[in-house]
Protein backbone atom coordinates (compact mmCIF):
# COMPACT_ATOMS: atom_id res chain seq x y z
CA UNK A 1 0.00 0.00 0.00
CA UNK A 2 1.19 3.56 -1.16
CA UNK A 3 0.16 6.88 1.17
CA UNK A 4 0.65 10.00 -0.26
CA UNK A 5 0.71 14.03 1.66
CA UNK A 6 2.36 16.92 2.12
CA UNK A 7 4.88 18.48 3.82
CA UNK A 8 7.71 21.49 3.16
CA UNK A 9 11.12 22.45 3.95
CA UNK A 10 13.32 25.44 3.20
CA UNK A 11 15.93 27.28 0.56
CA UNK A 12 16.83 30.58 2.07
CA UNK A 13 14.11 32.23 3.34
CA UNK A 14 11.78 30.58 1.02
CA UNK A 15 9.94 27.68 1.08
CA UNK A 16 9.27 24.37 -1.48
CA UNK A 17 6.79 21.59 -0.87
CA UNK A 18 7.67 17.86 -0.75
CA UNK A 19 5.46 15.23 -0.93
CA UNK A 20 5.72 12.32 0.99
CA UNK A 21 5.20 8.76 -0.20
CA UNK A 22 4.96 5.93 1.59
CA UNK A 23 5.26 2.06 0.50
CA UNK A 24 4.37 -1.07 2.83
CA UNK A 25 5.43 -4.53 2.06
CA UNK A 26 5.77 -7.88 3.48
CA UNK A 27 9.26 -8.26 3.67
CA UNK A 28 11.77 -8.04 7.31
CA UNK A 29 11.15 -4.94 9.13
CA UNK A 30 13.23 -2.00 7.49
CA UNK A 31 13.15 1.96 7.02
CA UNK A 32 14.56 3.20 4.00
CA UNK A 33 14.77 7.03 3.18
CA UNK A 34 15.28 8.50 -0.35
CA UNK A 35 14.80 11.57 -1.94
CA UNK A 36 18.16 13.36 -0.66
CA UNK A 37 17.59 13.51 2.74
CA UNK A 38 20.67 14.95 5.01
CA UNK A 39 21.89 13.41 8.33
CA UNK A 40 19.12 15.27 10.31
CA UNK A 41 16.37 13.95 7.94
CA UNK A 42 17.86 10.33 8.04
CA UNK A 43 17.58 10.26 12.11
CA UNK A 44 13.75 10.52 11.77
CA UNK A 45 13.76 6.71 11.31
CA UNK A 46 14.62 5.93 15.22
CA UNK A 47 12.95 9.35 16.26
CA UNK A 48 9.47 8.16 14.31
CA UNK A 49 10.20 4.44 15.13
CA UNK A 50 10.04 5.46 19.21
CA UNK A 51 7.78 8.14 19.14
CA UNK A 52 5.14 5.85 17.51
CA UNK A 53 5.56 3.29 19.76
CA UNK A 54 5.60 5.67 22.58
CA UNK A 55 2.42 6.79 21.34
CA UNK A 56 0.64 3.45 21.93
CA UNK A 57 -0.01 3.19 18.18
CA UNK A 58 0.96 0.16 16.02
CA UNK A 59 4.42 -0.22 13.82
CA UNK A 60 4.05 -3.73 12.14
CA UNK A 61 6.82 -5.16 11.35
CA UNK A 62 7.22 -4.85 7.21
CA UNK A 63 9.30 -3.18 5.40
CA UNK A 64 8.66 0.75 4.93
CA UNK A 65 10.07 2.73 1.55
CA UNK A 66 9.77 6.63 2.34
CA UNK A 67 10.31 8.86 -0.84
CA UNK A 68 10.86 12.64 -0.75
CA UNK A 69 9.87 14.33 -4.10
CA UNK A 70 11.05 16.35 -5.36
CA UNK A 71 13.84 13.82 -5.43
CA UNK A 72 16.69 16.15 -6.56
CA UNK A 73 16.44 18.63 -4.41
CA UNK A 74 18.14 17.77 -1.35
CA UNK A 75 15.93 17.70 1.84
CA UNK A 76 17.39 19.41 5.42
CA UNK A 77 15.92 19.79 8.71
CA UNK A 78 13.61 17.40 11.27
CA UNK A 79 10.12 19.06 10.27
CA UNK A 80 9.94 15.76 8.12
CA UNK A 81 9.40 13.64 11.23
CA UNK A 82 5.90 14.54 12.04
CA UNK A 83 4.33 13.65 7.75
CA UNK A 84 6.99 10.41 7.53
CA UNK A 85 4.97 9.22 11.13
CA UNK A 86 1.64 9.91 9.66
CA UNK A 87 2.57 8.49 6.20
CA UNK A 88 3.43 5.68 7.95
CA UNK A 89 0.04 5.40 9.95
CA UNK A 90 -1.66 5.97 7.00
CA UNK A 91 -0.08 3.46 4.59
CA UNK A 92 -0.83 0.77 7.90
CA UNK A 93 -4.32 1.97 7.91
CA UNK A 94 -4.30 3.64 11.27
CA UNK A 95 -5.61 6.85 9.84
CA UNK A 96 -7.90 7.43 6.59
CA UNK A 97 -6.15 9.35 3.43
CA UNK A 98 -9.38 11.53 3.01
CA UNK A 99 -8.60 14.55 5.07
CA UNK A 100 -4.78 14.24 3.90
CA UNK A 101 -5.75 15.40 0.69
CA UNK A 102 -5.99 19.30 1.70
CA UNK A 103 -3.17 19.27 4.16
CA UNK A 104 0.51 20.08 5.04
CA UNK A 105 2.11 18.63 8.02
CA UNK A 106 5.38 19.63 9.61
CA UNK A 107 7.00 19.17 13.03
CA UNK A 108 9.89 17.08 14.75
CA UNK A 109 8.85 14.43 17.17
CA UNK A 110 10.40 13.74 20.38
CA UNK A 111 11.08 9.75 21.62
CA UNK A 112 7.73 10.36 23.88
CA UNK A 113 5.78 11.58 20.52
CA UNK A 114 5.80 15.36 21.90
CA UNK A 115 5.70 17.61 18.90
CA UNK A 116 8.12 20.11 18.80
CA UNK A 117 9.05 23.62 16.91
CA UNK A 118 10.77 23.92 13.57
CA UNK A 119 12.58 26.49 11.87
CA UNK A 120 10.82 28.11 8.56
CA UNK A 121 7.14 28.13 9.54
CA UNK A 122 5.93 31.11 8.50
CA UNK A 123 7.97 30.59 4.94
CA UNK A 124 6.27 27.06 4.57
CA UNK A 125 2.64 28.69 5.60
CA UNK A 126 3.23 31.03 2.98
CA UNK A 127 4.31 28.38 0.39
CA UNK A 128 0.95 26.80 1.48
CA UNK A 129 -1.28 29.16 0.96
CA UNK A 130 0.17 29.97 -2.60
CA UNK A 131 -0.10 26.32 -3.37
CA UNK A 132 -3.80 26.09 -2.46
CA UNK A 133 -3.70 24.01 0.48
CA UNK A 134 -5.96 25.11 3.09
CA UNK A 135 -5.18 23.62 6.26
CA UNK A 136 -1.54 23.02 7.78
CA UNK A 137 -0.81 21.36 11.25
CA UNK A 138 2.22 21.66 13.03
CA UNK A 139 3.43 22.23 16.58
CA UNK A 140 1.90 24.30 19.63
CA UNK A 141 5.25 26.12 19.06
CA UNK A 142 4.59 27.46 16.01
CA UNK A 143 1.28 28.07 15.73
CA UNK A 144 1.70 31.78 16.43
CA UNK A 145 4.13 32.66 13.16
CA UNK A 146 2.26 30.36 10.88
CA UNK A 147 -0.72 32.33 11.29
CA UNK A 148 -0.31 35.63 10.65
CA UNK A 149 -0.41 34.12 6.11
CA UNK A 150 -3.77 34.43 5.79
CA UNK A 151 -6.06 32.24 3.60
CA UNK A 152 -4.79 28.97 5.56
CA UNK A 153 -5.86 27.40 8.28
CA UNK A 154 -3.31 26.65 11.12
CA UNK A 155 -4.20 23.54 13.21
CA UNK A 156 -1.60 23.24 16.44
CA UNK A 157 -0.86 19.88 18.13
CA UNK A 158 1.01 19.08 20.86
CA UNK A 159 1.25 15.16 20.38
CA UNK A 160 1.32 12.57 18.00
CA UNK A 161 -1.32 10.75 19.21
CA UNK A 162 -3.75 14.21 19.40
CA UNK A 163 -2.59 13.95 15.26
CA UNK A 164 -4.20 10.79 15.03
CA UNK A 165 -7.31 11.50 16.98
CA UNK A 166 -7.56 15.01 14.70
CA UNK A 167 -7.26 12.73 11.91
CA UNK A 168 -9.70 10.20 12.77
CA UNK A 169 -12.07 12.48 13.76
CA UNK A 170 -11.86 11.50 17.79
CA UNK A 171 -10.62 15.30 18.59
CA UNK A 172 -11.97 18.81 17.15
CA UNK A 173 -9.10 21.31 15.79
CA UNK A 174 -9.88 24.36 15.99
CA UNK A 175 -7.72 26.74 13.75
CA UNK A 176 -5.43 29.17 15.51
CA UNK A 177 -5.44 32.82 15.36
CA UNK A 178 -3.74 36.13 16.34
CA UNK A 179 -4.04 39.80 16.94
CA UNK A 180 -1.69 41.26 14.59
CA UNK A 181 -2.86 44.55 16.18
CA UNK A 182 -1.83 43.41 19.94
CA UNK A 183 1.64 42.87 18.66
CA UNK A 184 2.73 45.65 17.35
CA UNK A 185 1.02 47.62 20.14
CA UNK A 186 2.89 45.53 22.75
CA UNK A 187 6.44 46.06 21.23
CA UNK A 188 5.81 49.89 20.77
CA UNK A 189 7.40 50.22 24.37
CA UNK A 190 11.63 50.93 24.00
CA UNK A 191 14.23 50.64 26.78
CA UNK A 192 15.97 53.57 25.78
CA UNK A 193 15.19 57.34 24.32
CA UNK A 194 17.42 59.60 22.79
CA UNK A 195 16.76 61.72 26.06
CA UNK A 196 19.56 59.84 27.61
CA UNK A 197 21.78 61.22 25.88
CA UNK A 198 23.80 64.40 27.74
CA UNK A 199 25.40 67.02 24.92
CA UNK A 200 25.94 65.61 21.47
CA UNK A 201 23.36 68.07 19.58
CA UNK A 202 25.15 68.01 16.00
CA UNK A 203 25.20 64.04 16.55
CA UNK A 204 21.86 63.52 17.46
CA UNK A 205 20.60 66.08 14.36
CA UNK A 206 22.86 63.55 12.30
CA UNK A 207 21.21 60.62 13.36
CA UNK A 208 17.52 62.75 12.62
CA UNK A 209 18.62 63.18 9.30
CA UNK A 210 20.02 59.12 8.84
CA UNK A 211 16.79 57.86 10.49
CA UNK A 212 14.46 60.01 8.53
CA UNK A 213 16.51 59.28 4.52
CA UNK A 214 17.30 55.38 5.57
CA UNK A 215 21.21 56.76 5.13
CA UNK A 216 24.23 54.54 6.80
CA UNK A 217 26.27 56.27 9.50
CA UNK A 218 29.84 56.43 10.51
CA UNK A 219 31.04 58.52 14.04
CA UNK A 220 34.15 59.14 14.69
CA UNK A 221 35.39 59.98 18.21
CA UNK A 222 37.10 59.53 21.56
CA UNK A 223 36.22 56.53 24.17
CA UNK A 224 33.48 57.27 26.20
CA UNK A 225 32.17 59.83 23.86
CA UNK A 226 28.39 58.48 23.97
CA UNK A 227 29.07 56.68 20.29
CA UNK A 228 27.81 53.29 21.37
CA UNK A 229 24.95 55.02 23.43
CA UNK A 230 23.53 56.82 20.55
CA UNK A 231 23.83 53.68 18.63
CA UNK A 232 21.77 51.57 20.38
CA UNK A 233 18.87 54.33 20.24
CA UNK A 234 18.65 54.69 17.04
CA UNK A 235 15.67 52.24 16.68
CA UNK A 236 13.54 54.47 18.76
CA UNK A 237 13.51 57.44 16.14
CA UNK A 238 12.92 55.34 13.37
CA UNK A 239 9.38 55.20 11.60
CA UNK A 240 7.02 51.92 13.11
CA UNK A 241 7.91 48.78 10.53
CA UNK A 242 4.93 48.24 8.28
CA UNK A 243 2.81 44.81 8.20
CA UNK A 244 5.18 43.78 4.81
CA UNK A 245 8.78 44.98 6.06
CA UNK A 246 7.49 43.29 9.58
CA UNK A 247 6.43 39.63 7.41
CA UNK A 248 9.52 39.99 5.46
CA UNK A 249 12.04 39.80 8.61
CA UNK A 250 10.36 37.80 10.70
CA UNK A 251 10.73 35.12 7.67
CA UNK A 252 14.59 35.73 8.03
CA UNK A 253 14.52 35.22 11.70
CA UNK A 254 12.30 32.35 11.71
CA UNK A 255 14.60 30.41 9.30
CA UNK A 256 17.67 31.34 11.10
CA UNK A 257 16.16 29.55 14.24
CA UNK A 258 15.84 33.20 16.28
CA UNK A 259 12.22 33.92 16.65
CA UNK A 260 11.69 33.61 20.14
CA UNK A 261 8.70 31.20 21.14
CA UNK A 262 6.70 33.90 22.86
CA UNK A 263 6.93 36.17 19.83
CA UNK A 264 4.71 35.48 16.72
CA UNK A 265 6.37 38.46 14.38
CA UNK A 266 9.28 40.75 14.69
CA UNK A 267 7.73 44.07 15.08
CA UNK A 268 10.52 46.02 16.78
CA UNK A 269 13.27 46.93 14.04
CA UNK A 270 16.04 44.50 14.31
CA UNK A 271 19.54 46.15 15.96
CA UNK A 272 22.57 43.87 15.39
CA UNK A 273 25.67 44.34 17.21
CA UNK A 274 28.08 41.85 15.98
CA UNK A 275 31.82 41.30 17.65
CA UNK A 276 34.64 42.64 15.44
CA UNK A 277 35.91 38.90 15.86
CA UNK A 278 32.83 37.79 13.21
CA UNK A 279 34.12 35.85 10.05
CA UNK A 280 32.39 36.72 6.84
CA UNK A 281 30.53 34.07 6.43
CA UNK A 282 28.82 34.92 9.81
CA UNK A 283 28.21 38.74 8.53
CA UNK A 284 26.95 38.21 4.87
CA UNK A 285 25.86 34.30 5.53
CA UNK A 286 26.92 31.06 4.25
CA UNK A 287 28.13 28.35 6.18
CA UNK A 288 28.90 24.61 5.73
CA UNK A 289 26.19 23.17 4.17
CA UNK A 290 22.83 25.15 2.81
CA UNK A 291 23.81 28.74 3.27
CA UNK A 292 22.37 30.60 6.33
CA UNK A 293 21.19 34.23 6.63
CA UNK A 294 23.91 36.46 8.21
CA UNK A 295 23.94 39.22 10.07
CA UNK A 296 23.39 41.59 7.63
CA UNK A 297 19.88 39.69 6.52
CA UNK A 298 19.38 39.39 10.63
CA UNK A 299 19.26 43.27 10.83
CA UNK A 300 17.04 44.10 7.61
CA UNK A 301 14.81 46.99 7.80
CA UNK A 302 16.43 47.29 11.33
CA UNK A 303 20.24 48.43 11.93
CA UNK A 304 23.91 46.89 11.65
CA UNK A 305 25.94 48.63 13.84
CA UNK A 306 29.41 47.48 13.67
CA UNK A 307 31.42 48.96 17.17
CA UNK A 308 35.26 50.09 16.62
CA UNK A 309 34.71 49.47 12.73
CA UNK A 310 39.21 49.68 11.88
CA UNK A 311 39.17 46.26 14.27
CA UNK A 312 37.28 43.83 11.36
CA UNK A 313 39.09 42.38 9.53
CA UNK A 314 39.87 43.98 6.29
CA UNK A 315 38.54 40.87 4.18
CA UNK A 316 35.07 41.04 6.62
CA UNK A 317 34.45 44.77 4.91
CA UNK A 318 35.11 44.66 2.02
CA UNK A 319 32.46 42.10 1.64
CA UNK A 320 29.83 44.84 2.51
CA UNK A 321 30.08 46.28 -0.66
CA UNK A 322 27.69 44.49 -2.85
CA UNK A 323 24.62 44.58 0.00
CA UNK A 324 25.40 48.51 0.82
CA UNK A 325 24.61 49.03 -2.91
CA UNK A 326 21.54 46.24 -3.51
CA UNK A 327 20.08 45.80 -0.54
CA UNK A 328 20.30 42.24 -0.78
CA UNK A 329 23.78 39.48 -0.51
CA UNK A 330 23.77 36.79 -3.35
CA UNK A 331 25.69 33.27 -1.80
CA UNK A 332 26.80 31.07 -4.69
CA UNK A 333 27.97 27.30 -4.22
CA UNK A 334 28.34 24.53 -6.82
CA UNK A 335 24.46 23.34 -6.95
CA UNK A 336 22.41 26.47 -6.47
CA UNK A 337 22.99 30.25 -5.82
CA UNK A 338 20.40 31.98 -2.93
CA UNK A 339 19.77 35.65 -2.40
CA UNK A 340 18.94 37.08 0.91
CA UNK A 341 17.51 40.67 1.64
CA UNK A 342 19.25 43.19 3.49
CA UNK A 343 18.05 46.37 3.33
CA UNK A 344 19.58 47.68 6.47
CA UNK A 345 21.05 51.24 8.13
CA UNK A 346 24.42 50.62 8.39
CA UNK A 347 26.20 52.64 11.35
CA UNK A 348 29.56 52.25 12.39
CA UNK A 349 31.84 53.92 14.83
CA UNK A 350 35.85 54.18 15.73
CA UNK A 351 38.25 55.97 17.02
CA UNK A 352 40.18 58.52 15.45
CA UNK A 353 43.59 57.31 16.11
CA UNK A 354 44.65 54.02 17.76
CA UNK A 355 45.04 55.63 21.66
CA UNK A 356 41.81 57.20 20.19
CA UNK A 357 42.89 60.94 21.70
CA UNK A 358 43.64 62.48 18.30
CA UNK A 359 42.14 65.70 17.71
CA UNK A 360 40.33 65.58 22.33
CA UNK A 361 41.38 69.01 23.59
CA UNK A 362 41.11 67.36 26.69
CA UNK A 363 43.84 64.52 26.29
CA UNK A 364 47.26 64.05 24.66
CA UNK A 365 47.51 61.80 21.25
CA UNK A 366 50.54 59.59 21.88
CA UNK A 367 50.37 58.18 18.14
CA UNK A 368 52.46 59.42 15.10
CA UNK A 369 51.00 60.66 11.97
CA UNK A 370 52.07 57.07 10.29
CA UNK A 371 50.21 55.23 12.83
CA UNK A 372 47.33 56.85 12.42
CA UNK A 373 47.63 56.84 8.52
CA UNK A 374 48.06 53.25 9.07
CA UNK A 375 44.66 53.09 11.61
CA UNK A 376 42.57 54.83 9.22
CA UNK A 377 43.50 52.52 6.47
CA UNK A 378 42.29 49.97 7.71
CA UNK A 379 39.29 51.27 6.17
CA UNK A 380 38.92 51.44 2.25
CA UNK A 381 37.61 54.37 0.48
CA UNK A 382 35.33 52.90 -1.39
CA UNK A 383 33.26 50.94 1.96
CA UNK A 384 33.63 54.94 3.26
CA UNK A 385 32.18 56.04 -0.24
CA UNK A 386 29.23 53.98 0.34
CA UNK A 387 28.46 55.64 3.79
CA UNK A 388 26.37 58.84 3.67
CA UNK A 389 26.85 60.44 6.75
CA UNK A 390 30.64 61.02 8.52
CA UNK A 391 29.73 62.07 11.76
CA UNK A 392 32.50 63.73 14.46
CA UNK A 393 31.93 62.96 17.85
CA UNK A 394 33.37 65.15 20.90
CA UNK A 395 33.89 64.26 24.23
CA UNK A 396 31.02 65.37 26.72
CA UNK A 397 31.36 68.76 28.45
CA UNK A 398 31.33 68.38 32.52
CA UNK A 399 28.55 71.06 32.11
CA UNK A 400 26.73 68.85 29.90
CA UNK A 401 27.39 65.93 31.70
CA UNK A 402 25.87 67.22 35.29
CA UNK A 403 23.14 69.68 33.62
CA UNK A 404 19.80 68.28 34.41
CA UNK A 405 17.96 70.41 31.57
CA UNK A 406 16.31 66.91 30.07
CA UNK A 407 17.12 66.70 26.31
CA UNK A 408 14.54 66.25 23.46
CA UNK A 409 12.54 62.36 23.41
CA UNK A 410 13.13 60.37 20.96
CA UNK A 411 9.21 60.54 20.28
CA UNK A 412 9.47 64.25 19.32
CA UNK A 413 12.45 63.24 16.99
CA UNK A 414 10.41 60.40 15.63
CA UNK A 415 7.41 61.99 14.94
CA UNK A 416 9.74 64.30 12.13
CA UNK A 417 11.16 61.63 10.92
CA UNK A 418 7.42 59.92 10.26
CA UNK A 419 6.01 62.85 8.37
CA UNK A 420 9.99 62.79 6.13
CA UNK A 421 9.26 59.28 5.45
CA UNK A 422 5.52 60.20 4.26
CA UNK A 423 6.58 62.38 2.37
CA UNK A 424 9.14 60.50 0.60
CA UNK A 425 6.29 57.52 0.20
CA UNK A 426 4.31 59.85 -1.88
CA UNK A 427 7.50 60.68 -4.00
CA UNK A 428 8.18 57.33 -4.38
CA UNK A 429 4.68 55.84 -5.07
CA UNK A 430 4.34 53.10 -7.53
CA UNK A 431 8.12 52.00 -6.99
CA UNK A 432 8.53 48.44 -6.14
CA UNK A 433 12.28 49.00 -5.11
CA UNK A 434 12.86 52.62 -3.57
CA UNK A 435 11.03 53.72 -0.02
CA UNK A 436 13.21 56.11 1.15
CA UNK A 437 15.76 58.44 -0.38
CA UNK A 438 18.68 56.45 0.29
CA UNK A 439 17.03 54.04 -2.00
CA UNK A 440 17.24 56.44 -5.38
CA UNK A 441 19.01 55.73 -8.00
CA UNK A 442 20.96 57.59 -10.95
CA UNK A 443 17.67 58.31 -12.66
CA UNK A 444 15.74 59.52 -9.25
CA UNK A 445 18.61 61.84 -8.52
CA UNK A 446 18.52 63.51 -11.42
CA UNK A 447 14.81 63.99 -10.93
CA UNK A 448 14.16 65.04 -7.58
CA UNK A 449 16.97 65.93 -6.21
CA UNK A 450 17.64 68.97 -8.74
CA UNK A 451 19.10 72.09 -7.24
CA UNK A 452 19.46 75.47 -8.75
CA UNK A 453 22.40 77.66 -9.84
CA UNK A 454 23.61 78.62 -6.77
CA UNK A 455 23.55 75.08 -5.16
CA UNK A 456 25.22 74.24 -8.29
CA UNK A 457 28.01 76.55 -7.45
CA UNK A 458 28.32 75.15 -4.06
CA UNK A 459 28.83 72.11 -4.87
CA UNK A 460 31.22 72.68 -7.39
CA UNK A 461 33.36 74.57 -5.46
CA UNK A 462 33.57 71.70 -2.75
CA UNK A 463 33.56 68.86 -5.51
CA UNK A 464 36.63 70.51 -6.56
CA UNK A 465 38.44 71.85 -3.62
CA UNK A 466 37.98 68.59 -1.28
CA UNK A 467 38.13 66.17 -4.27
CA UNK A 468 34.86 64.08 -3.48
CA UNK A 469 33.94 60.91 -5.90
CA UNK A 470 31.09 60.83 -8.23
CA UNK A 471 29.36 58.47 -5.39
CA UNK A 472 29.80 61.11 -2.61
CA UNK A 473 28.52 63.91 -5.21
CA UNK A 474 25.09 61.31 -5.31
CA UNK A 475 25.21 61.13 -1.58
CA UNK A 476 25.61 64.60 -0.94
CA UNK A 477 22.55 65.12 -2.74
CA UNK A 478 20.51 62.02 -1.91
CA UNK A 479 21.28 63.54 1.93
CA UNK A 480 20.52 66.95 1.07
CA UNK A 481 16.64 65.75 -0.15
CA UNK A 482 16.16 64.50 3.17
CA UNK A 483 17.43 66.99 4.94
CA UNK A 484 15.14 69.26 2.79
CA UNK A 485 12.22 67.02 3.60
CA UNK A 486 12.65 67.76 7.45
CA UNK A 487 12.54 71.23 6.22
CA UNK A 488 10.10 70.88 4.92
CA UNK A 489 10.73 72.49 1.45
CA UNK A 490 10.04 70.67 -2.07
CA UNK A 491 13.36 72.15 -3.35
CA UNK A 492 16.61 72.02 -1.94
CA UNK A 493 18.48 74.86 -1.30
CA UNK A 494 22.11 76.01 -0.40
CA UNK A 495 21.82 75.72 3.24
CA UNK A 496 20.45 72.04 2.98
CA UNK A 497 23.53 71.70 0.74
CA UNK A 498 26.00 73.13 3.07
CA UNK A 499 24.96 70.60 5.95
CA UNK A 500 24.58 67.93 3.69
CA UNK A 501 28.23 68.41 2.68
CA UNK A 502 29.59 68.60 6.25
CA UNK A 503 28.35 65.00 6.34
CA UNK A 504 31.68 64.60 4.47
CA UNK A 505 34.09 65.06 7.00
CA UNK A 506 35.99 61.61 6.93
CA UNK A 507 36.67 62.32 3.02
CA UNK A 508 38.07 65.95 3.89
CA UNK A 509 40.30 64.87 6.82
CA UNK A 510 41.82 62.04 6.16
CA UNK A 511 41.84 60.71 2.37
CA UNK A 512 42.74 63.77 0.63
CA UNK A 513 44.77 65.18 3.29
């Protein structure tokens, strides 16, 4: 006897569906797997072979031929365990094939026949739905993720045997929902606020300016200088994520294994803060075996901030390049290629010399002008051409420090950054790829980010005199729309020019000095 359903795995952040066959014959008790499966996949024989016993359900003793089709695409994970148990059932007769017809299953068994969690849910409930299938069970644990895709119905089990009594009819499913409402409401709350932060106006209007465009960061300044500090709250000034941008990186974390339990979606914008020790691999993603999302993909539509930026290694940078400029990171091996999103704010800090007291009033630089050549190099100019803002940070004032005037919430600074964004979402309508100015292209710089003679003069004269690239004359000007959009003014004019080309002050002082 042959049983035939459904079940799913992942490639990236996407999802394929498998079906699962099952043949019984008379022959000595064996489990064979084919189809590709890896090493987890193969396992499932002892994990199925216990957990069905466990279960006080029947495993006669014949010989069992599971097939995974598509069979050239190799098969990865344990969500296979739960539809190879129930093939199995089936194909013994323990459970009818009629409501298999409409349904996906997925979920790893335990030895007891506990369901539990997988990675990939919410990419496999969307696969579902766009295949037609209208019902998918899986585990308690995921019940939450899978349904926020609409258009399928999510049935969550906790056992094997509550599978077989769902099956047979013995137990009522009903289909799980959640109040997509609730949770972004509940994660609206933040830890920190741009209150916090003592002194550090021209920084903080910086990071207004970055927050409100979408533009990547880099600050410059002495140790203990409140760079880390104003790092961490940028988050809290950026515009709510949207029901798409939210789907879209919960999908990422979901596959990468991240998405806590207790959370259904990713609501708060990601913040990723990896160690300077991080291989590239682990930044862009890869790994042994099918590639993995890396940090970059972790933090889309959130923000990368890389601390003490001259300590990666020089190899780990350079590989930003490609996702600074296309918002997503292509990984190529010898069978298939995968592309992962990662539209994310880049912001970086570092020191400005190695003993990091070059330029303090209030401290003596101990380094040499070749050291700190040699510091700064670490660095390339074209990863520095790629960052919009260069951002010098001072040390804090003992005045500032000990004043108790409260400085401006990060609310107030939000709520400009909202109506910026709005307005660049009605500039922008009808694009699929460009939601923010530091999206635009060639062609929408030349069309909305025109200035008149005099701008044209000013930038001239500081193309010339400080030597900037052809890709910091398009960021000048990308920065100087949003800056004009705070403004708010529909043309830009010398004086957003001027502070849009202070952003520049990395290219002034060190690579053309």
């Amino acid at each position: 006897m042959v049983s035939h359903l459904r079940s799913a795995s992942t490639i990236g952040i996407n999802a394929f569906l498998v079906e699962i066959e099952t043949h019984v014959e008379n022959a000595i008790f064996s489990m064979s797997l084919v189809g590709l499966p890896d090493n987890a996949v193969r396992e499932s024989r002892e994990r199925v072979g216990a957990a069905i016993k466990n279960s006080g359900l029947a495993l006669p003793q014949k010989r069992y031929t599971i097939n995974l089709a598509p069979a050239d695409v190799r098969k990865e994970g344990s969500g296979f365990d739960l539809p190879i148990a129930v093939g199995i059932l089936s194909a013994t007769g323990q459970i009818g094939p009629d409501r298999l017809r409409h349904m996906l299953l997925l979920g790893e068994l335990a030895l007891d026949g506990s369901l539990r969690p997988v990675h990939g849910s919410l990419s496999i409930a969307i696969a579902a739905r766009d295949a037609g299938i209208k019902v998918l069970m899986l585990p308690q644990g995921n019940a939450n993720e899978a349904a926020l895709v609409d258009g399928v119905d999510v049935l969550p089990v906790s056992t094997l045997r509550e599978v077989v009594e769902v099956l047979s009819g013995d137990r009522t499913a009903i289909p799980h929902t959640v109040d997509r409402q609730a949770l972004f409401e509940r994660n609206e709350n933040h830890l920190f606020d741009m209150a916090d932060v003592k002194g550090q106006e021209n920084v903080k209007r910086a990071f207004e300016v970055a927050a409100a465009g979408g533009h990547n960061v880099i600050m410059v300044g002495p140790p203990g200088a409140g760079k880390t500090m104003i790092a961490k709250r940028l988050p809290t000034i950026l515009p709510p994520m949207s029901f798409e941008e939210a789907l879209e990186t919960t999908k990422i974390h979901s596959v990468a294994g991240i998405l806590p339990a207790s959370d259904a979606m990713v609501v708060a914008r990601p913040f990723r803060s990896p160690h300077h020790t991080i291989s590239d691999a682990a930044l862009v993603g890869g790994g042994m075996g099918v590639a993995r999302p890396g940090e970059i993909s972790l933090a889309h539509h959130g923000v990368l901030f890389l601390d003490e930026l001259p300590e990666f290694a020089r190899n780990v940078l350079e590989v930003l390049r490609q996702p600074l400029e296309e918002n997503c990171i292509t990984i190529s091996r010898t069978r298939l290629s995968l592309t992962f999103p990662s539209n994310f704010m880049l912001v970086a800090s570092m020191n400005p010399c190695p003993c990091g007291n070059f330029g303090n009033p209030n401290a003596e630089c101990s380094c040499t002008p070749q050291q700190i050549q040699r510091y700064m190099a670490r660095i390339s100019g074209p990863l520095l051409d790629r960052i919009d803002i260069h951002c010098e940070v001072s040390a804090v004032r003992y005045q500032e420090l000990a004043s108790r005037r409260p400085g401006e919430q990060s609310a107030a600074i939000r709520a400009r950054v909202i109506t910026a964004r709005r307005i660049q979402a009605e500039r922008f309508n009808g694009s699929a790829t460009i939601y923010k100015n530091a999206d635009m292209g060639s062609r929408e710089i030349a069309r909305f980010c025109a200035i008149d003679s005099n701008g044209q003069d000013l930038l001239k004269m500081a193309m010339t005199k400080l030597g900037f690239s052809a890709r910091a004359y398009d960021k000048i000007l990308k920065v100087a729309r949003t800056i004009a959009d705070l403004a708010p003014s529909d043309t830009i004019g010398p004086e957003h020019l001027s502070e849009a080309i202070q952003y520049r002050s990395l290219d002034r002082q060190y690579w053309n000095a």
